[in-house]
N, C-alpha and C. Protein backbone atom coordinates (compact mmCIF):
# COMPACT_ATOMS: atom_id res chain seq x y z
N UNK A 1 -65.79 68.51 -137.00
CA UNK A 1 -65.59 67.38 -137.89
C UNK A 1 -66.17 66.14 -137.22
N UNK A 2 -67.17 65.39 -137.51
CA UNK A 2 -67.77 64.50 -137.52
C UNK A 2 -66.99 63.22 -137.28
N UNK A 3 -66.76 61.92 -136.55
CA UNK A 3 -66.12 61.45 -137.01
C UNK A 3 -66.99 59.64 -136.84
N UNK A 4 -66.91 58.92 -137.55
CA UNK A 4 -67.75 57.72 -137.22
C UNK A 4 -67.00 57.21 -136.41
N UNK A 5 -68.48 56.74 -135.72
CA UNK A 5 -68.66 55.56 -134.78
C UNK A 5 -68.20 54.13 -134.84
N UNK A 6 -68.19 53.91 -136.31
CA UNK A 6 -67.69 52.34 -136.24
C UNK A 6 -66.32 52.22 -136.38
N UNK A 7 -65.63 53.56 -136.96
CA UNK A 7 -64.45 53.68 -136.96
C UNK A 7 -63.72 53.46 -135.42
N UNK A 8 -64.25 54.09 -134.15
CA UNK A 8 -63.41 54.17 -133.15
C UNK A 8 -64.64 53.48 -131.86
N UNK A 9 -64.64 52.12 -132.68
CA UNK A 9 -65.54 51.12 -131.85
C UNK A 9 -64.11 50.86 -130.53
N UNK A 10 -64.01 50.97 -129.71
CA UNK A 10 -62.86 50.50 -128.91
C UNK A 10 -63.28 49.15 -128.16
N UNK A 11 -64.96 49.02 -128.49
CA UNK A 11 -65.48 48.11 -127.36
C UNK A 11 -64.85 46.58 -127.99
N UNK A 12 -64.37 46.74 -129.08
CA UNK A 12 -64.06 45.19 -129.55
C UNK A 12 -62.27 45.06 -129.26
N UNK A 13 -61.60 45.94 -128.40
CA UNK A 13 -60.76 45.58 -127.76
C UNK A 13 -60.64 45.25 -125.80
N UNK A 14 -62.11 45.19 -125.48
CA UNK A 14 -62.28 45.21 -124.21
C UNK A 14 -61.65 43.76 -123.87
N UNK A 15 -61.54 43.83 -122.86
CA UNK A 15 -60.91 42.29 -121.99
C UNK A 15 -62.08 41.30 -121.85
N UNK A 16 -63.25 41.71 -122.07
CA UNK A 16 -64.51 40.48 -121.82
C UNK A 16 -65.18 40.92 -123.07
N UNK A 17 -66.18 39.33 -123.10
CA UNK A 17 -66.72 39.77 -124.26
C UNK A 17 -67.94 40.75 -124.44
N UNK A 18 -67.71 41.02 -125.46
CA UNK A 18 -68.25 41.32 -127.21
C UNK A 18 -66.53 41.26 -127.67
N UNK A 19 -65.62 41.69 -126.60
CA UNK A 19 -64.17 42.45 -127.35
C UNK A 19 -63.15 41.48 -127.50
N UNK A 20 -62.16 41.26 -128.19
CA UNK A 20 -61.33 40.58 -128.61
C UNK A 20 -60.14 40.75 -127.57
N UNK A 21 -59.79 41.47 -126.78
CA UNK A 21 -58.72 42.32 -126.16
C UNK A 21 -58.55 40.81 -125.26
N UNK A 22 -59.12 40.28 -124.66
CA UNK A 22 -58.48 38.86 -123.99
C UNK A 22 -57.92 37.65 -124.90
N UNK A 23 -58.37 37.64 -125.63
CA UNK A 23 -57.89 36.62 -126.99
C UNK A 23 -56.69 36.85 -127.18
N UNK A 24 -56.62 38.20 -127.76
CA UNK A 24 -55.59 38.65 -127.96
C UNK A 24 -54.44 38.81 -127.55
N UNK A 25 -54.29 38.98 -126.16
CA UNK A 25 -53.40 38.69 -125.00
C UNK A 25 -52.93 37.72 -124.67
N UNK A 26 -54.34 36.61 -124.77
CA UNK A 26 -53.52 35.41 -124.33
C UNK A 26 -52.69 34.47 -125.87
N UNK A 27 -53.24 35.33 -126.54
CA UNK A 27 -52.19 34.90 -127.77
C UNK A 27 -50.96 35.02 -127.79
N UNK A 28 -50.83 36.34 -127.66
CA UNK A 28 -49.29 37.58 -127.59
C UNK A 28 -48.94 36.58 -126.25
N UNK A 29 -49.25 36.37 -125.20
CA UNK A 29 -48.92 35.58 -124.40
C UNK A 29 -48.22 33.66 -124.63
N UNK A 30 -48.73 33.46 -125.60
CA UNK A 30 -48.87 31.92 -126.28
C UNK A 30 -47.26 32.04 -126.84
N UNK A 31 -47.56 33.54 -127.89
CA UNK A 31 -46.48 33.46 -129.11
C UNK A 31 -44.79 33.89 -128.16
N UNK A 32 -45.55 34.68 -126.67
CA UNK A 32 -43.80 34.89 -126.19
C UNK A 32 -43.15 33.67 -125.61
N UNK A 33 -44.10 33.03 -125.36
CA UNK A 33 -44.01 31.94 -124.20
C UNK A 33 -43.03 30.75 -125.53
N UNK A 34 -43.80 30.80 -126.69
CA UNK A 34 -43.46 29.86 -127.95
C UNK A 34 -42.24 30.66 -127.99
N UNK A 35 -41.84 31.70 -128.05
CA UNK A 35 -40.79 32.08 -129.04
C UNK A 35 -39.27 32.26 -127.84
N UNK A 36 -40.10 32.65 -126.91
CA UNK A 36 -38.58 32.53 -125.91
C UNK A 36 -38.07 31.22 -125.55
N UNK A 37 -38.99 29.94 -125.07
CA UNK A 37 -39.14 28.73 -125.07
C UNK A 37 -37.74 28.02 -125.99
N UNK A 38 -38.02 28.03 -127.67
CA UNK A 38 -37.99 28.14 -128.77
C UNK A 38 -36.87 28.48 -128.44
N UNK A 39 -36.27 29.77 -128.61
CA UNK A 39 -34.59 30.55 -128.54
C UNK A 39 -34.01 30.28 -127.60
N UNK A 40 -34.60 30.25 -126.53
CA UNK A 40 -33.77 29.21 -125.04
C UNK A 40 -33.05 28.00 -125.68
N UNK A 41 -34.21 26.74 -125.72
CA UNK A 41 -33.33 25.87 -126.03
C UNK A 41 -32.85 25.63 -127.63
N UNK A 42 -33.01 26.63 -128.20
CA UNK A 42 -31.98 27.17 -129.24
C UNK A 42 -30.63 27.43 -129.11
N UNK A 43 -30.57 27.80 -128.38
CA UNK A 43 -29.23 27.85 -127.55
C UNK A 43 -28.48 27.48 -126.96
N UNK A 44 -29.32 26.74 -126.09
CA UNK A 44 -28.77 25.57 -125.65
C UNK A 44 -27.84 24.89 -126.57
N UNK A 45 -28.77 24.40 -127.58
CA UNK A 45 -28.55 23.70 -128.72
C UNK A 45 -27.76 23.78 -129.27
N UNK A 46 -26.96 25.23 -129.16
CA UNK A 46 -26.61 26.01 -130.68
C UNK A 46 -25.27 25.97 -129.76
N UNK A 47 -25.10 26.42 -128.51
CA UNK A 47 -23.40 26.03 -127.94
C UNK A 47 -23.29 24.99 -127.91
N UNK A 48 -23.97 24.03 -127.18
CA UNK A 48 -23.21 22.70 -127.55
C UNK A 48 -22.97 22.27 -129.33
N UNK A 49 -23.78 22.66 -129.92
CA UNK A 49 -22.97 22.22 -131.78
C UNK A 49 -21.79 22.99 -131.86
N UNK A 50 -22.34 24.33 -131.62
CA UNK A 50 -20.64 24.72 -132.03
C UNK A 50 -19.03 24.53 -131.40
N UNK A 51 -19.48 24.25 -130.09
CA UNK A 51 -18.56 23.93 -129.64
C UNK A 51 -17.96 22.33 -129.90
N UNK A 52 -19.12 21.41 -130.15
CA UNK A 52 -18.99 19.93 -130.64
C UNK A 52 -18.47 20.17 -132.40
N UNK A 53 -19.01 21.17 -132.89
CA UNK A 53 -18.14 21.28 -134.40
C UNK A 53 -17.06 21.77 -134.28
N UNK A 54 -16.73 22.48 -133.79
CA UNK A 54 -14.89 23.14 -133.67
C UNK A 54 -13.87 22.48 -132.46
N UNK A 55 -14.61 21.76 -131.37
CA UNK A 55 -13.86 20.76 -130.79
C UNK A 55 -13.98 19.61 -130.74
N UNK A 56 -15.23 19.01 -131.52
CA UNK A 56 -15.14 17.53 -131.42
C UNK A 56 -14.31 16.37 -131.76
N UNK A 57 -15.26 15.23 -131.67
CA UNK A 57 -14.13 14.28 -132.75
C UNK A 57 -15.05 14.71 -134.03
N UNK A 58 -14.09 13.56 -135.03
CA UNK A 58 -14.33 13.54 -136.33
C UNK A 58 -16.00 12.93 -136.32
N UNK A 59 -16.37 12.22 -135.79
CA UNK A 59 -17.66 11.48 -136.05
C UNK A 59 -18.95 12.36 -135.47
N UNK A 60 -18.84 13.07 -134.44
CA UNK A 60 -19.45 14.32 -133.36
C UNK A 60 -19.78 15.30 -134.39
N UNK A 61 -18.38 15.96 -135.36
CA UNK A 61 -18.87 17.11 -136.33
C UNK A 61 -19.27 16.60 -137.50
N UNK A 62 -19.45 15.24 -137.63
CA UNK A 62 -19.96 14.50 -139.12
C UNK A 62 -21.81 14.99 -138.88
N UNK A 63 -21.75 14.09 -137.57
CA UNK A 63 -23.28 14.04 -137.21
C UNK A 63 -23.95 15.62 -136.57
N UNK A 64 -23.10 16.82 -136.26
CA UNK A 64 -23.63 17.82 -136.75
C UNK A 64 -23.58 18.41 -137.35
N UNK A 65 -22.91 18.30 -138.67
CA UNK A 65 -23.14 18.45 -140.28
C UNK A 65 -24.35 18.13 -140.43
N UNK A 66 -24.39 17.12 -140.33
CA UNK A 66 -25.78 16.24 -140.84
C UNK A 66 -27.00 16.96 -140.27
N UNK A 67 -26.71 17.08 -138.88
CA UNK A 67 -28.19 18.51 -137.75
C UNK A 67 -28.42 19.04 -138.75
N UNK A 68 -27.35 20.18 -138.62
CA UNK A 68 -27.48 21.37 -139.20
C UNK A 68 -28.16 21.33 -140.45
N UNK A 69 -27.04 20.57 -141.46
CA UNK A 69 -27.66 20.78 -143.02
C UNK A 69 -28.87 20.58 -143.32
N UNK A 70 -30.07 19.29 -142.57
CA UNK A 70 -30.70 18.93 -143.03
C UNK A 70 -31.81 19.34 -142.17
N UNK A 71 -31.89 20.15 -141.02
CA UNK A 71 -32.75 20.85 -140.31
C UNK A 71 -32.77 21.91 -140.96
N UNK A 72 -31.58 22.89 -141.52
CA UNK A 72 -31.74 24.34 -142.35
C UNK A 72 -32.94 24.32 -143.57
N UNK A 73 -32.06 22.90 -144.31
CA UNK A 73 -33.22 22.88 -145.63
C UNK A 73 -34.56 21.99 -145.36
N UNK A 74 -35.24 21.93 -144.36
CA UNK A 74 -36.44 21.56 -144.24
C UNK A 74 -37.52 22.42 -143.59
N UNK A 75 -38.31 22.96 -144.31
CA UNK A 75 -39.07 24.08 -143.96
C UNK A 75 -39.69 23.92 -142.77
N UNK A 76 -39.83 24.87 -141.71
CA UNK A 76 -40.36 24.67 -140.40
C UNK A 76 -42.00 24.17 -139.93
N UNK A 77 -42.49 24.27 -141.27
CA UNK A 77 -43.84 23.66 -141.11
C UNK A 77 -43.68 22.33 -140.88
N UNK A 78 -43.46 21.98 -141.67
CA UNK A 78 -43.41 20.30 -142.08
C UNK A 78 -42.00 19.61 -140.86
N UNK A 79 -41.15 20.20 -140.22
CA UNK A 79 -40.65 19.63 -139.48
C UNK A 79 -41.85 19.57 -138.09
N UNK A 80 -42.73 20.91 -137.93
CA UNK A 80 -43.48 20.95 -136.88
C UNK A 80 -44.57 19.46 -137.09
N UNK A 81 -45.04 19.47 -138.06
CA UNK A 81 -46.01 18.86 -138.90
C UNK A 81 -45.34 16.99 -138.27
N UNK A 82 -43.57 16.98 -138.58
CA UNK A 82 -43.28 15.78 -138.45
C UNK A 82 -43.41 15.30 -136.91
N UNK A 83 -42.26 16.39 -136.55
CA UNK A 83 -42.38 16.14 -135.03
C UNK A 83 -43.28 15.69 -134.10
N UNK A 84 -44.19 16.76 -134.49
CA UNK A 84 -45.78 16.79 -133.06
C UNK A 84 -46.52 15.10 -133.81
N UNK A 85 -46.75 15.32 -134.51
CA UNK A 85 -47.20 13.78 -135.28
C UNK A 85 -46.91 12.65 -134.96
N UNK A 86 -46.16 12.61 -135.77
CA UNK A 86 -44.65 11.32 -135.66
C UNK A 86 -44.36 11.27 -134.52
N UNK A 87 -43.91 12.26 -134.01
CA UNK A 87 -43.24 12.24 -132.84
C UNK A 87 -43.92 11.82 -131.17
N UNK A 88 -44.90 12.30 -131.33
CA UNK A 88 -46.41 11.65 -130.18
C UNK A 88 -46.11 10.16 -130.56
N UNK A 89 -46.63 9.84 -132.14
CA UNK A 89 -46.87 8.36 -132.42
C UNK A 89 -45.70 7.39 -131.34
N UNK A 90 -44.49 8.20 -131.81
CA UNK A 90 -43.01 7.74 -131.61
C UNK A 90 -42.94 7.19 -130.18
N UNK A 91 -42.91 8.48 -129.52
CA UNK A 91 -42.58 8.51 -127.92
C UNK A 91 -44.39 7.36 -127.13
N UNK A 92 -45.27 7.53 -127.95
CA UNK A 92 -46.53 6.61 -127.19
C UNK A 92 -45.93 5.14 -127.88
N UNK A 93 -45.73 4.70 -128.70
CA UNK A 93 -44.91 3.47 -129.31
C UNK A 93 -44.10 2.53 -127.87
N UNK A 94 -43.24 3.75 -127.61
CA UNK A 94 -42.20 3.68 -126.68
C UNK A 94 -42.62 3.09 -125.66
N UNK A 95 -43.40 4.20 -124.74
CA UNK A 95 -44.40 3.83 -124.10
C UNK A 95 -44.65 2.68 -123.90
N UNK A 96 -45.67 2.14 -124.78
CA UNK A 96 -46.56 0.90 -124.95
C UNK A 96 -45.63 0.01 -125.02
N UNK A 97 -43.91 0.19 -125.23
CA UNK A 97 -43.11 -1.35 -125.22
C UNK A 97 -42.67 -1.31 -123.98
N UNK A 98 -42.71 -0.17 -122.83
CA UNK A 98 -42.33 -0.79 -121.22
C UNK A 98 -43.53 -1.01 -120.73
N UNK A 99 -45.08 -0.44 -121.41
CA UNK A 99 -45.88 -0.70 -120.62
C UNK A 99 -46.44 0.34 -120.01
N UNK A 100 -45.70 1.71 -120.20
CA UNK A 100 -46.59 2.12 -119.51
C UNK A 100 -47.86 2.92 -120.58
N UNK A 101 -48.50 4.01 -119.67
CA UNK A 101 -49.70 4.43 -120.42
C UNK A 101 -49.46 5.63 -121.91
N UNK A 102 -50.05 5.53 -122.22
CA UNK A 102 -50.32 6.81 -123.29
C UNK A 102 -50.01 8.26 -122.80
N UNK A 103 -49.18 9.24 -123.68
CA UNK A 103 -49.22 10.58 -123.13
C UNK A 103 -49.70 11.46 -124.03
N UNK A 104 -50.48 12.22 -123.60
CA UNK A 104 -50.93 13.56 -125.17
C UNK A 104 -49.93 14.97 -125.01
N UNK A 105 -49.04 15.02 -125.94
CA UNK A 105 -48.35 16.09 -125.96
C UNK A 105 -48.95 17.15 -126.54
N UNK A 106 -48.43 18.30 -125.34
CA UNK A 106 -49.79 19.64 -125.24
C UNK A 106 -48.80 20.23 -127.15
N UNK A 107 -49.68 21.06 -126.92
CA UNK A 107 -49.22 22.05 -128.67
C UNK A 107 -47.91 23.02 -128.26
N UNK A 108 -48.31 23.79 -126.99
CA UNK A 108 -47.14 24.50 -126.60
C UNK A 108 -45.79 23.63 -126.34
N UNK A 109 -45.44 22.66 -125.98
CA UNK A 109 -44.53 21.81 -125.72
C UNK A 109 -43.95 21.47 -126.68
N UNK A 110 -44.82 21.04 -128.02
CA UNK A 110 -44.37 20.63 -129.06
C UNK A 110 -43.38 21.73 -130.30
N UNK A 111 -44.40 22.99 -129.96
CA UNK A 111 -44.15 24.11 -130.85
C UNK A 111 -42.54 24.41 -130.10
N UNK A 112 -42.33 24.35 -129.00
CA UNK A 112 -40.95 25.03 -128.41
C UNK A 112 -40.30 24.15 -128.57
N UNK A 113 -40.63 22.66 -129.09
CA UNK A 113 -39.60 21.17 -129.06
C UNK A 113 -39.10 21.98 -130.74
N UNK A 114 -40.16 22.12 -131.46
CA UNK A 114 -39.43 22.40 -132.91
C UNK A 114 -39.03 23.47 -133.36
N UNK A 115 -39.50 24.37 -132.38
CA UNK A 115 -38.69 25.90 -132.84
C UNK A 115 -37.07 25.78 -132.22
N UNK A 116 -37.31 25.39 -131.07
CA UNK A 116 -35.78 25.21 -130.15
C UNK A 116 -34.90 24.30 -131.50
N UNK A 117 -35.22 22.83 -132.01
CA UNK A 117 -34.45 22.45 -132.74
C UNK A 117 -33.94 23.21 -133.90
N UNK A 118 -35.22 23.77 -134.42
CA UNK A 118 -34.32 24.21 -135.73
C UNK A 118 -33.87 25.60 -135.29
N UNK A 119 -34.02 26.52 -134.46
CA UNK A 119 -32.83 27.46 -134.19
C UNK A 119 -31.62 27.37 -133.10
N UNK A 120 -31.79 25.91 -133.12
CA UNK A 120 -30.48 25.10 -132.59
C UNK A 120 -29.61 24.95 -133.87
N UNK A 121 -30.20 24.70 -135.02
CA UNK A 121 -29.36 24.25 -135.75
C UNK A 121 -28.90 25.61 -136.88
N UNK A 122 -29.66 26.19 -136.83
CA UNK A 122 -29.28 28.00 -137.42
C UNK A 122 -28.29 28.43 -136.31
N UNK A 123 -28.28 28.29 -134.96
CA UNK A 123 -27.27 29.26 -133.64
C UNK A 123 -26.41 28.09 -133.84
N UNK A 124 -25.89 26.82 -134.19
CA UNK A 124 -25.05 26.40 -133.95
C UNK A 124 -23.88 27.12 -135.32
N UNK A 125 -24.30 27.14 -136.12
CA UNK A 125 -23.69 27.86 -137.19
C UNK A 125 -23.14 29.37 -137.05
N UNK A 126 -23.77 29.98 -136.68
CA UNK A 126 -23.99 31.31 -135.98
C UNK A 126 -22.76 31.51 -134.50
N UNK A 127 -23.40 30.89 -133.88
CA UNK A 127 -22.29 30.97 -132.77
C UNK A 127 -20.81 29.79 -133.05
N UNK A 128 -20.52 29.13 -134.34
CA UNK A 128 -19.38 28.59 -134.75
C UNK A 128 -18.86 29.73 -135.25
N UNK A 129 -19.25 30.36 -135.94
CA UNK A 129 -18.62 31.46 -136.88
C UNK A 129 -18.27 32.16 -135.94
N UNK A 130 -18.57 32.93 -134.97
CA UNK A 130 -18.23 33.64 -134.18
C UNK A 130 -16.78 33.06 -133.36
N UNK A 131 -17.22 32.15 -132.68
CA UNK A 131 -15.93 31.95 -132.19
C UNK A 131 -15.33 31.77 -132.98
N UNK A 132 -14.84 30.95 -134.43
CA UNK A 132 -13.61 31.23 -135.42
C UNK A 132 -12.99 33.03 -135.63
N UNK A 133 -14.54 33.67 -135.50
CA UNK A 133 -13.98 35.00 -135.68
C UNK A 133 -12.79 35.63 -134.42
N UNK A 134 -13.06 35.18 -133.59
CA UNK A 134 -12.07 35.71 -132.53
C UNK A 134 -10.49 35.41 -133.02
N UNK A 135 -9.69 36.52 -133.00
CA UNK A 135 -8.39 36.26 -133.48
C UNK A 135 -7.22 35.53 -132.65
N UNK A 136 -6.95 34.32 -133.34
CA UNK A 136 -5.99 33.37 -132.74
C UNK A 136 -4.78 33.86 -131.40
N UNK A 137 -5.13 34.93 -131.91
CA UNK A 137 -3.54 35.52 -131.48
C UNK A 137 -4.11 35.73 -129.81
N UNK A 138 -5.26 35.77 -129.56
CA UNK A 138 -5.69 36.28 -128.15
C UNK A 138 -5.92 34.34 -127.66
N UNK A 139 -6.06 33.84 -128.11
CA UNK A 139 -6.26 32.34 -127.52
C UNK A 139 -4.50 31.92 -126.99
N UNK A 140 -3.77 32.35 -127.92
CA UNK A 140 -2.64 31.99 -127.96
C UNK A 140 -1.86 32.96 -126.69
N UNK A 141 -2.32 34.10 -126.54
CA UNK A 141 -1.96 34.91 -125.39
C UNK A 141 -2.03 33.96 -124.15
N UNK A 142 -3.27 33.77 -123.86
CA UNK A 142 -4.30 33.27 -122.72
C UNK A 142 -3.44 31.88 -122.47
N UNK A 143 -3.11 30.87 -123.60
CA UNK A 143 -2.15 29.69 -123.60
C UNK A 143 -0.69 30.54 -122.82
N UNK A 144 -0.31 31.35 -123.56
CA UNK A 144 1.05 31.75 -122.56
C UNK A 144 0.84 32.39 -121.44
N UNK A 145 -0.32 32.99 -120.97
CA UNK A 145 -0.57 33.05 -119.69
C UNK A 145 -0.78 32.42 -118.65
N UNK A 146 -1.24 31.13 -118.77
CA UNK A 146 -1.67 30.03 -118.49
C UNK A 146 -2.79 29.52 -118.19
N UNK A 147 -4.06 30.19 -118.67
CA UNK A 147 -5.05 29.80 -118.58
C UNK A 147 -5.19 28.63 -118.90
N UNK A 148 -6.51 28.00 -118.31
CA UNK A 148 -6.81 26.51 -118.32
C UNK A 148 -7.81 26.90 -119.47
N UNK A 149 -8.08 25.93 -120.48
CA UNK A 149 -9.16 25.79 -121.46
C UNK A 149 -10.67 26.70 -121.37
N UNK A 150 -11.24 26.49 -119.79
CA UNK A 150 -11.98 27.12 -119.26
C UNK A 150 -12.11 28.19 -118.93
N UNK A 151 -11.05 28.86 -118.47
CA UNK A 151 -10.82 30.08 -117.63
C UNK A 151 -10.78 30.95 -119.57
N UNK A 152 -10.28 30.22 -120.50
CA UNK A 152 -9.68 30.88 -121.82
C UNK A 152 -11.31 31.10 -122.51
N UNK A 153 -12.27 29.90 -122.10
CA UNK A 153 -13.21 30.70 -122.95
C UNK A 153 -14.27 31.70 -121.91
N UNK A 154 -14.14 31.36 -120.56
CA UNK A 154 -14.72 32.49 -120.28
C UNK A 154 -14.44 33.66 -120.41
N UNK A 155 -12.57 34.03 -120.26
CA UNK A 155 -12.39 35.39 -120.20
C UNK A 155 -11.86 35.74 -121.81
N UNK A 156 -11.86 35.04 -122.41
CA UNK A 156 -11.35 35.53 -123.90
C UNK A 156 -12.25 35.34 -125.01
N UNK A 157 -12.28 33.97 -125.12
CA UNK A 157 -13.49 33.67 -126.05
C UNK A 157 -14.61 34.23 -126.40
N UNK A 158 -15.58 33.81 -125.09
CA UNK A 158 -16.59 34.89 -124.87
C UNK A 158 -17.29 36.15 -125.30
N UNK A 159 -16.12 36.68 -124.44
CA UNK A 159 -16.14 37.86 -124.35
C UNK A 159 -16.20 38.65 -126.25
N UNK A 160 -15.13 37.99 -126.67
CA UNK A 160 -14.24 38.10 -128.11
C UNK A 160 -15.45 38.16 -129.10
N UNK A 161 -16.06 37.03 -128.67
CA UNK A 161 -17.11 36.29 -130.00
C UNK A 161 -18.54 37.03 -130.06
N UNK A 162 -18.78 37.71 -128.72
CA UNK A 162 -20.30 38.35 -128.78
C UNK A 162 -20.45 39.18 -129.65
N UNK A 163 -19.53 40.42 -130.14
CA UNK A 163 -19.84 41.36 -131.31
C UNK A 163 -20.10 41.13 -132.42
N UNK A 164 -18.90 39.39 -132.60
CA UNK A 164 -19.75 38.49 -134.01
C UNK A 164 -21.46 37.87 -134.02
N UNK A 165 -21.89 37.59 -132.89
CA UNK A 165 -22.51 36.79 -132.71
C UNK A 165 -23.87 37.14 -132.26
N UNK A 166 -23.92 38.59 -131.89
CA UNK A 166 -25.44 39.02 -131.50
C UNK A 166 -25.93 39.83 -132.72
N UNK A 167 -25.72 40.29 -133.71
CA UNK A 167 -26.24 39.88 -135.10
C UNK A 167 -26.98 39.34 -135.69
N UNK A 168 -26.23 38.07 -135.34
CA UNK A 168 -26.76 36.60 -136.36
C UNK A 168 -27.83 36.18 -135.37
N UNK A 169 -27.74 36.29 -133.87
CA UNK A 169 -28.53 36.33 -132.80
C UNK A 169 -30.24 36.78 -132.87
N UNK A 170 -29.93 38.07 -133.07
CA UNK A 170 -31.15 39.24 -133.05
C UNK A 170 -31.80 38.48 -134.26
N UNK A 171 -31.30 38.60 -135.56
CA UNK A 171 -31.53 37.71 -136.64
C UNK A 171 -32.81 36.89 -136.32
N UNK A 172 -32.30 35.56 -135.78
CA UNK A 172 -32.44 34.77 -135.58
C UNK A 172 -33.97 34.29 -133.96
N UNK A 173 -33.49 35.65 -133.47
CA UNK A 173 -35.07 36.11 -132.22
C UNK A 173 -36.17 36.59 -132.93
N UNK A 174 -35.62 37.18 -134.35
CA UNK A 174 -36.83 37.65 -135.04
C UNK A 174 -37.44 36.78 -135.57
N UNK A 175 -36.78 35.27 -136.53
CA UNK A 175 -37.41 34.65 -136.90
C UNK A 175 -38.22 33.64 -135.80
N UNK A 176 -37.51 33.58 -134.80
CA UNK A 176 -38.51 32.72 -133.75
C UNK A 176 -39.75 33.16 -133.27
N UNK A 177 -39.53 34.69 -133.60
CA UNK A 177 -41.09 35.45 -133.06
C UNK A 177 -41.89 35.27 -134.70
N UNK A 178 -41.40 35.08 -135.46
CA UNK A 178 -42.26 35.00 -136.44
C UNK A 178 -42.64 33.65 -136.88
N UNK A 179 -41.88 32.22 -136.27
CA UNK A 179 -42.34 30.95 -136.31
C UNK A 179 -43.51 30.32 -135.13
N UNK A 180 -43.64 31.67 -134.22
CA UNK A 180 -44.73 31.17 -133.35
C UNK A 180 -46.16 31.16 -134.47
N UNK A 181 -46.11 31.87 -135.38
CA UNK A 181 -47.39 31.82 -136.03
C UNK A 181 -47.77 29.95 -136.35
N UNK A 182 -46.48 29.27 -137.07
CA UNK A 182 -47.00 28.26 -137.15
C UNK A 182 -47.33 26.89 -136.37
């Protein structure tokens, strides 16, 4: 059986050129670098909201209401679109009122500034729910045991909330690998 040649060209995956195979890499390289970047300080992000929404003051969970809601419903283009833009303009503005010089913010920097925010503001939701899911009755143990606040969410909380919470997690790694495209 015969089989063509242009079908099983392999030379256009070589690492130098004619072949695409280095491009390609350093792409897949671009998009992990964007997407772990991105879910890192997603996370970051996303414990401090939830923990600022279920323990804050009243004015702390107003203003991450406000994160959340209005980072969810704004499509990730156009926040990227605002940010890197606006946001250069913004921070060189700044700049220019102490004096000092101009900065050019690289693309990778920018792309992990706006993926990190808005799956800061999807994991803060995500990891709130979770810890509500943990049942009272084990916080309330840990109180009659005498754990300190701290000692209660490392060894109870924690622990309690991950089966809710790597779910909405995984979820949420998938869409960051799929927002490196933009």
């Amino acid at each position: 059986m015969a089989v063509d040649a242009g079908f099983l060209n392999l030379n256009l995956l070589a690492l130098s050129p004619p072949g695409w195979g280095g491009v390609l890499l350093e792409g897949f390289a671009a998009s992990l670098q964007l997407a772990v970047g991105g879910f890192s300080l997603g996370l970051m992000i996303g414990i401090a909201g939830a923990f600022g929404k279920l323990y804050g003051g009243p004015i702390l969970r107003d203003l991450l209401e406000v994160y959340t809601t209005v980072i969810r419903a704004v499509p990730e283009l156009v926040l990227i679109l605002l940010l890197y833009y606006a946001g250069t303009d913004a921070v060189n503005a700044l700049l220019g009122l102490v004096g000092l010089p101009r900065v050019d913010i690289s693309g990778l920097a920018a792309g992990i500034f706006v993926i990190g925010v808005v799956q800061g503001a999807y994991q803060t939701e995500v990891l709130r729910g979770a810890i509500k899911a943990v049942p009272p009755g084990q916080i309330e143990a840990a109180r009659a045991y005498g754990m300190s606040p701290l000692k209660t969410l490392r060894r109870i909380t924690l622990p309690a909330m991950l089966p809710y919470a790597i779910p909405g997690l995984s979820n949420l790694w998938l869409i960051a690998t799929k927002d490196t495209a933009l």
